[in-house]
N, C-alpha and C. Protein backbone atom coordinates (compact mmCIF):
# COMPACT_ATOMS: atom_id res chain seq x y z
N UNK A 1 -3.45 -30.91 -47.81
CA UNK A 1 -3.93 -31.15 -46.46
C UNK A 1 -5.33 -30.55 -46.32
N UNK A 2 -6.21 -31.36 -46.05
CA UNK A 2 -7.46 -30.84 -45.70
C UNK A 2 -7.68 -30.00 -44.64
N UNK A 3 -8.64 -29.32 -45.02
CA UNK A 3 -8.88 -27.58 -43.40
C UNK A 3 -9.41 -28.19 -42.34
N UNK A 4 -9.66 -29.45 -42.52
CA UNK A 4 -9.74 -30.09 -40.59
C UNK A 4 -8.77 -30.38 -40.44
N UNK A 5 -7.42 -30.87 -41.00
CA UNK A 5 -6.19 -31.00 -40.19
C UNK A 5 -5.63 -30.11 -39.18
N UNK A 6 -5.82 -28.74 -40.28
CA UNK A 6 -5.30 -27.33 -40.30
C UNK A 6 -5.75 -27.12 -38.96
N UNK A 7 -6.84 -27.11 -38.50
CA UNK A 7 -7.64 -26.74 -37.40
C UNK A 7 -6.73 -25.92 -36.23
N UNK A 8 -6.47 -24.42 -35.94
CA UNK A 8 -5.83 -24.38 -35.60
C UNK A 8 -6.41 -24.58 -33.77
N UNK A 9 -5.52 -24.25 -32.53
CA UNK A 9 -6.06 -24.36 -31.04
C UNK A 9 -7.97 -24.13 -31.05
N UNK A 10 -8.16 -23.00 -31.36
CA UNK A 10 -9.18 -22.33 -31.12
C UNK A 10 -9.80 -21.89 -32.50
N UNK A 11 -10.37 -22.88 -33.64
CA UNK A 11 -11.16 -22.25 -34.96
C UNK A 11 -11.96 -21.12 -34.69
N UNK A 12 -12.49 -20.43 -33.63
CA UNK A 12 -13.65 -19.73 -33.83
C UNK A 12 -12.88 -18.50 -33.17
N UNK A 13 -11.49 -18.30 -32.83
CA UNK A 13 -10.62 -17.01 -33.02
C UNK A 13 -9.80 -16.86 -34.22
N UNK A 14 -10.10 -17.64 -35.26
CA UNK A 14 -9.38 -17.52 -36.16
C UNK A 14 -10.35 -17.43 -37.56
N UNK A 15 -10.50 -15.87 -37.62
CA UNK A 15 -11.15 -15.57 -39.03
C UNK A 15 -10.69 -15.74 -40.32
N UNK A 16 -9.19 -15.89 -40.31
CA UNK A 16 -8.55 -16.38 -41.81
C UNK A 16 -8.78 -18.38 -41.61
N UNK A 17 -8.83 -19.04 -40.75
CA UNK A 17 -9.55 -20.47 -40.63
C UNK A 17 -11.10 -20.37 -40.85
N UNK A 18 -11.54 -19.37 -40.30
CA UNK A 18 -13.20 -19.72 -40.04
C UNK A 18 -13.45 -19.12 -41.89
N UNK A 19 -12.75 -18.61 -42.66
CA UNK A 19 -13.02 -18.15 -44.16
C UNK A 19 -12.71 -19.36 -44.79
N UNK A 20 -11.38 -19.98 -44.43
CA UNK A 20 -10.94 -21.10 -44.95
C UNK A 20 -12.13 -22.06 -45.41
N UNK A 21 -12.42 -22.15 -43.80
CA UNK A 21 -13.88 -23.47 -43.80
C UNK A 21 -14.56 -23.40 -44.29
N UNK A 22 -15.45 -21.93 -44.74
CA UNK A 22 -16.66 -21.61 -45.36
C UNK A 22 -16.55 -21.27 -46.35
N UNK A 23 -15.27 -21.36 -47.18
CA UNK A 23 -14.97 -21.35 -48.60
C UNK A 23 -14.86 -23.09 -49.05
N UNK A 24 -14.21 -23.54 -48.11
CA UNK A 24 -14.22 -25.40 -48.55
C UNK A 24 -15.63 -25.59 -48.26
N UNK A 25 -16.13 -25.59 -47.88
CA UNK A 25 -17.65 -26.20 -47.51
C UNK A 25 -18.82 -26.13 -48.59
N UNK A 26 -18.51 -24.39 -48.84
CA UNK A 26 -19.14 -24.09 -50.22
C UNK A 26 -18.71 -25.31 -51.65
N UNK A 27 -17.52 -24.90 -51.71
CA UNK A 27 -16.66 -26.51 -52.69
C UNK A 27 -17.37 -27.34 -52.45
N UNK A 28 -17.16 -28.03 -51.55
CA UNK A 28 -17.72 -29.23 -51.36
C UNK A 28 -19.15 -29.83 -51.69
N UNK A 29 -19.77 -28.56 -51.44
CA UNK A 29 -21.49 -28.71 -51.30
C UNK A 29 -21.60 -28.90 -53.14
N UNK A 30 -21.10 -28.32 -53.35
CA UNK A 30 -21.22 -27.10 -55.24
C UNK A 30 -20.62 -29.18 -55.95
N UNK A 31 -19.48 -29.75 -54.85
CA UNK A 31 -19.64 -30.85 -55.80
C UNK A 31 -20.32 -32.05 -55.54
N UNK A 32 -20.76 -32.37 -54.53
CA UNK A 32 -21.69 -32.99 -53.90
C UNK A 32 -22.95 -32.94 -54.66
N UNK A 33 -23.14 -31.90 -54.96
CA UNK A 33 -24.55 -31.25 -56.15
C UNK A 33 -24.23 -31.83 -57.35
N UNK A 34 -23.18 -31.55 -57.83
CA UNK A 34 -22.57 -32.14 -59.08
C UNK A 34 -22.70 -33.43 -59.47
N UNK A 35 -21.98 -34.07 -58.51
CA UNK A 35 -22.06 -35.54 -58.24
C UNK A 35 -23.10 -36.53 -58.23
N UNK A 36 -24.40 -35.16 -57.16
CA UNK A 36 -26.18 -36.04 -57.11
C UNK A 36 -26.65 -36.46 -58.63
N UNK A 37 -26.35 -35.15 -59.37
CA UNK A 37 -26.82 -35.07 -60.43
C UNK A 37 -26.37 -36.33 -61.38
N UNK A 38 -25.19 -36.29 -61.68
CA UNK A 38 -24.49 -37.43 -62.43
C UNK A 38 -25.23 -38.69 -61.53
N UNK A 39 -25.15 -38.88 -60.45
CA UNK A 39 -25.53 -40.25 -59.74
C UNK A 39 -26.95 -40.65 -60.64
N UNK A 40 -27.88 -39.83 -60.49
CA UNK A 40 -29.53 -39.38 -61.10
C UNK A 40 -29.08 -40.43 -62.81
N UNK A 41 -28.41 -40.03 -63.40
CA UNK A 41 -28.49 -40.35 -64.40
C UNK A 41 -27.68 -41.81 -64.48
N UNK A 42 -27.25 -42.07 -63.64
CA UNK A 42 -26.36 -43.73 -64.51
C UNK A 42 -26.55 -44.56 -63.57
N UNK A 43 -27.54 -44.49 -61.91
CA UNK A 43 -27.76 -45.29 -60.90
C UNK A 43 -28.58 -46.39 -61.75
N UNK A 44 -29.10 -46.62 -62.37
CA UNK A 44 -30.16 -47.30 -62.80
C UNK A 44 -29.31 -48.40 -63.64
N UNK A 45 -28.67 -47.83 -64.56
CA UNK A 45 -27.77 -48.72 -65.17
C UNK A 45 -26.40 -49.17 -64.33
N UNK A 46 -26.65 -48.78 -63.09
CA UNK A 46 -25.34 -49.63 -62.25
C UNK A 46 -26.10 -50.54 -61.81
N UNK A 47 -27.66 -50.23 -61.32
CA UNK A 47 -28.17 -51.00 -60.70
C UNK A 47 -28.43 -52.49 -61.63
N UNK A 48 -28.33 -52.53 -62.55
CA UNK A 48 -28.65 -53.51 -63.51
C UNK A 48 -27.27 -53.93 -64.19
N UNK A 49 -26.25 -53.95 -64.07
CA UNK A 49 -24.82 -53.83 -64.26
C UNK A 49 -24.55 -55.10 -62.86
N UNK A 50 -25.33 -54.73 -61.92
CA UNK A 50 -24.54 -55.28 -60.60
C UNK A 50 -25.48 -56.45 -60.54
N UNK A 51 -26.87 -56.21 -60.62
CA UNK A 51 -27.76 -57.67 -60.92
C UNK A 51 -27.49 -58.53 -61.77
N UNK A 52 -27.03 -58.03 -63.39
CA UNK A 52 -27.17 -58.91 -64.10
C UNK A 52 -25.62 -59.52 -64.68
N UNK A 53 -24.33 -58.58 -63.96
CA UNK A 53 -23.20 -59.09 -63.80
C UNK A 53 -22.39 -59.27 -63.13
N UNK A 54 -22.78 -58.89 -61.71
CA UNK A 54 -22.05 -59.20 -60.67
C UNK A 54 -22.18 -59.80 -59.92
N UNK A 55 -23.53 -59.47 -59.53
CA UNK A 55 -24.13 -60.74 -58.80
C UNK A 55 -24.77 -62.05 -59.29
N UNK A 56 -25.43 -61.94 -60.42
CA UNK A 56 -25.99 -63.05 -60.93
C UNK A 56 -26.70 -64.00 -59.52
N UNK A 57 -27.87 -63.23 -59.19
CA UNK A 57 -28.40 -64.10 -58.56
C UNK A 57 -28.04 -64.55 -57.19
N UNK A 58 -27.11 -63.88 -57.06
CA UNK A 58 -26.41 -64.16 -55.52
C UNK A 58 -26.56 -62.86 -54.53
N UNK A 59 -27.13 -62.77 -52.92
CA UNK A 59 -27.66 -61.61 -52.17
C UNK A 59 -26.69 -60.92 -52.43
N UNK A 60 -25.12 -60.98 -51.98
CA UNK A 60 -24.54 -59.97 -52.34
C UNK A 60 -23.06 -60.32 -52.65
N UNK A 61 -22.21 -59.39 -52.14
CA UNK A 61 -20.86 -60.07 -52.88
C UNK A 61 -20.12 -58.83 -53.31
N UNK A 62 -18.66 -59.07 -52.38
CA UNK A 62 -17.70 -58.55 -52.28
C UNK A 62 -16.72 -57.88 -53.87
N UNK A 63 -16.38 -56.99 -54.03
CA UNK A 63 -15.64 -56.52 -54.99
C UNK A 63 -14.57 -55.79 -55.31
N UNK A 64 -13.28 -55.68 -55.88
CA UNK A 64 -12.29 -54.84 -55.59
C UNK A 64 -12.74 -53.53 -57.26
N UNK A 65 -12.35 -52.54 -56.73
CA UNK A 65 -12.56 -51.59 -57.72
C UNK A 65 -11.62 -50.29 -57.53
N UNK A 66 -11.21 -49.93 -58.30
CA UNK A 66 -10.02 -49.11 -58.34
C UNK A 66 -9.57 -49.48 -57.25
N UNK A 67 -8.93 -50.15 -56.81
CA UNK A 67 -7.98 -50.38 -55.86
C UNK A 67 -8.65 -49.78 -54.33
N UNK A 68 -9.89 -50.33 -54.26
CA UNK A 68 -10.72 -50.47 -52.65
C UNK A 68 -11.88 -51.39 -52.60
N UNK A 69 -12.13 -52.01 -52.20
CA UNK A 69 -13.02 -53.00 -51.58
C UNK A 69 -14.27 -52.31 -51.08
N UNK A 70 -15.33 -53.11 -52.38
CA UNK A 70 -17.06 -52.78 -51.89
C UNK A 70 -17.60 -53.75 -51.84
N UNK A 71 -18.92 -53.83 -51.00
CA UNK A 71 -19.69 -54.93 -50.77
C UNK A 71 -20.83 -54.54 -51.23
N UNK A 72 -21.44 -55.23 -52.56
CA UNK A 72 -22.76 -54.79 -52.80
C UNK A 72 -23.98 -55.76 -52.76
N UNK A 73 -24.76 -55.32 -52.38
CA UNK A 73 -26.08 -56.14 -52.19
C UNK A 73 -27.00 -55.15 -52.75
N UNK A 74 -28.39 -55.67 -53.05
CA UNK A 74 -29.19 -54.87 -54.15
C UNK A 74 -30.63 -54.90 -53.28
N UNK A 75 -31.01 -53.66 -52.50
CA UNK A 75 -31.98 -53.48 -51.61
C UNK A 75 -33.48 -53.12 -52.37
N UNK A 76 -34.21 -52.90 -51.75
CA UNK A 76 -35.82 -52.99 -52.10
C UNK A 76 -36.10 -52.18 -51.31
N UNK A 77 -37.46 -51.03 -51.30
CA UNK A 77 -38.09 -50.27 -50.61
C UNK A 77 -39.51 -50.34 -51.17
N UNK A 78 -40.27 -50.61 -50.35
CA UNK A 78 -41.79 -50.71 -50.88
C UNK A 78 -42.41 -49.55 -50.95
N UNK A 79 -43.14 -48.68 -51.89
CA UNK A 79 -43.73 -47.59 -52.10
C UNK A 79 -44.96 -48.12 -52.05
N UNK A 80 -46.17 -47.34 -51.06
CA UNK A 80 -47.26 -47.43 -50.73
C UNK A 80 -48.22 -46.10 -51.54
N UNK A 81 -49.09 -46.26 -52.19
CA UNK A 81 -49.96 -45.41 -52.44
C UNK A 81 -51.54 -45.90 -51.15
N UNK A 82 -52.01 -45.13 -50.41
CA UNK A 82 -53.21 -45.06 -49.20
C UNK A 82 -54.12 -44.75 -49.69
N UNK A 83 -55.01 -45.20 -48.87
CA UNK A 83 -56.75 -45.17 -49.42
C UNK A 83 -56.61 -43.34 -48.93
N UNK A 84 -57.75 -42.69 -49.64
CA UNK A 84 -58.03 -41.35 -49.13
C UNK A 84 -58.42 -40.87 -47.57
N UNK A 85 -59.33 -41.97 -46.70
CA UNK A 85 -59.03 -41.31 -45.52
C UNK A 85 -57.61 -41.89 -44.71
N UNK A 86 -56.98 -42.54 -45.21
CA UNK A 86 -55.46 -42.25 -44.48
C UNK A 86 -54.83 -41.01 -45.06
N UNK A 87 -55.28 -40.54 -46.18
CA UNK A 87 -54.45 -39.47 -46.32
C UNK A 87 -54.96 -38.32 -45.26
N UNK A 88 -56.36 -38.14 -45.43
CA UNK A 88 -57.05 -37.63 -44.64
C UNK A 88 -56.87 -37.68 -43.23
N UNK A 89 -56.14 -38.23 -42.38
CA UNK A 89 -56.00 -38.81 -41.34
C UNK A 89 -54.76 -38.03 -40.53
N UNK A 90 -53.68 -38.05 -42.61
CA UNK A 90 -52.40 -37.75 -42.09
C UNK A 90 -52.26 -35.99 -42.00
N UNK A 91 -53.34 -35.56 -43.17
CA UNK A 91 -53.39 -33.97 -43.23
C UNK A 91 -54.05 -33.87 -41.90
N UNK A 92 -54.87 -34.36 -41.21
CA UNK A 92 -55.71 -34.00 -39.93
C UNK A 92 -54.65 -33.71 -39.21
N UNK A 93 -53.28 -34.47 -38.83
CA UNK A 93 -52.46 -34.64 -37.72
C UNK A 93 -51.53 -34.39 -37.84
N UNK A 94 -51.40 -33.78 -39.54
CA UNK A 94 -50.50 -32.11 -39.86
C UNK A 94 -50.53 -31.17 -39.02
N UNK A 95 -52.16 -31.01 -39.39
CA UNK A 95 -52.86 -29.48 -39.36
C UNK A 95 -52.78 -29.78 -37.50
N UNK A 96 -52.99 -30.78 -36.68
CA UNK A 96 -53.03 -30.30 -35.02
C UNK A 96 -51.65 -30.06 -35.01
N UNK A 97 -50.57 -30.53 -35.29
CA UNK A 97 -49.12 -30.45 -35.21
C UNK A 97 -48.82 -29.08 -35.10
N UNK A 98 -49.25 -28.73 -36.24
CA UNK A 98 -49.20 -27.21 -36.61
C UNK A 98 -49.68 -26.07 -35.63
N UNK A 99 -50.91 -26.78 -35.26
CA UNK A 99 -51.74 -25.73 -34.38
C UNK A 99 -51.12 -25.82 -32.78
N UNK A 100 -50.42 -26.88 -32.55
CA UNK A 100 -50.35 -27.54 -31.55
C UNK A 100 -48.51 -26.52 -30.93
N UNK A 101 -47.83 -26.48 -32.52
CA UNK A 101 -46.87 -25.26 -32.29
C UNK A 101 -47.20 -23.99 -32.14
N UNK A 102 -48.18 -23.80 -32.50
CA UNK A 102 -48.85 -22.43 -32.85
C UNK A 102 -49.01 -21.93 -31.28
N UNK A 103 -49.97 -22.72 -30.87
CA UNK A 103 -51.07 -22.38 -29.52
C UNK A 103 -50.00 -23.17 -27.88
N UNK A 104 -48.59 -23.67 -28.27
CA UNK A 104 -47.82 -23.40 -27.32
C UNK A 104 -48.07 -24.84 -26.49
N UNK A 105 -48.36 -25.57 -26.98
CA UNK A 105 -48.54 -27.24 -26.12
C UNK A 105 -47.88 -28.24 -26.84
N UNK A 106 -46.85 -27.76 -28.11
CA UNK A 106 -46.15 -28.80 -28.26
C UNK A 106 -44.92 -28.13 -27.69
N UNK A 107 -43.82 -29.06 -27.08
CA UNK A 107 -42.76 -28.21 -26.56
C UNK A 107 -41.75 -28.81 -27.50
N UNK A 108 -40.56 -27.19 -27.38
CA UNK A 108 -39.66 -26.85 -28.72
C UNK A 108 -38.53 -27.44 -27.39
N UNK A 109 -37.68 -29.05 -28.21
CA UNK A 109 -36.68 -29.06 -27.95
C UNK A 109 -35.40 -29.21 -28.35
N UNK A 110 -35.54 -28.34 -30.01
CA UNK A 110 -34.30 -27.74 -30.54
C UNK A 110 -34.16 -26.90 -31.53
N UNK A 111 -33.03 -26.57 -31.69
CA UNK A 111 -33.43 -25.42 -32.99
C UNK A 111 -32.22 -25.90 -33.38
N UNK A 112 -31.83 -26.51 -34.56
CA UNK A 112 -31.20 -26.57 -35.31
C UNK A 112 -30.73 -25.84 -36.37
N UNK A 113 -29.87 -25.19 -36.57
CA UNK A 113 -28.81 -24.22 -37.26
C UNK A 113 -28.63 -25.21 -38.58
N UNK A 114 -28.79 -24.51 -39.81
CA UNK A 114 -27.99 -25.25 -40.81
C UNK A 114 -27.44 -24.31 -42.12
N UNK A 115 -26.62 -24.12 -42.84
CA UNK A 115 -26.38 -23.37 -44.20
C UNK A 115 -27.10 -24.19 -45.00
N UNK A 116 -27.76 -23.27 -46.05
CA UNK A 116 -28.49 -23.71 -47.24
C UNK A 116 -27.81 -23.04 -48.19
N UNK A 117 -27.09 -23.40 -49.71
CA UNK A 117 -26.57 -23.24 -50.68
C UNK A 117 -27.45 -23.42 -51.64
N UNK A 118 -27.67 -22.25 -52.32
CA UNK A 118 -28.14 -22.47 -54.24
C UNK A 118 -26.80 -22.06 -55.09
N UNK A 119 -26.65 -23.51 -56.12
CA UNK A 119 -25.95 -22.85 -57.23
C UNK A 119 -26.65 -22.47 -58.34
């Protein structure tokens, strides 16, 4: 049973739950990492696996695999390299961003909380 089932009335009076969570989470992250990594290495050859035998030429198309149903289609993202004053343009409107937090005229409307994990 997973520790969101578990969840007991109130998680945040319960320090043997709130350890629970932040021991699964750690797990999770540690295989999630694991997983990126392996993905890194064999995406390329799925990606060419699914063009040149699954789809053959067709946008996309339904599939059963271990016993669940995927729909794959094979997407595109255009990578732009910019002339130098757009880059120039974009460091300019860094640097006011920056200054603009600094000197109190951009207004802060959140602060977001997050855990960061190194393995």
């Amino acid at each position: 049973m997973s520790i969101a089932m578990q969840k007991p009335i109130n998680p945040y009076e319960n320090a043997e739950f709130l350890e629970q969570a932040f021991i699964r989470l750690c797990e999770i992250r540690r295989k999630i990492q694991e997983l990126q990594k392996e993905e890194e290495i064999i995406k390329d050859w799925a990606l060419f696996y699914a063009q040149e035998y699954l789809l053959r030429n067709e946008k996309e198309g339904e599939f059963e695999i271990n016993d669940f149903t995927v729909k794959v289609s094979i997407a595109q993202r255009k990578v732009f390299e910019y002339p130098e004053e757009i880059k120039k343009l974009e460091e300019e409107l860094k640097n006011k961003k920056k200054q603009a937090e600094l000197n109190g005229t951009a207004k802060l409307i959140a602060v977001n909380r997050y855990l960061v994990f190194k393995f």
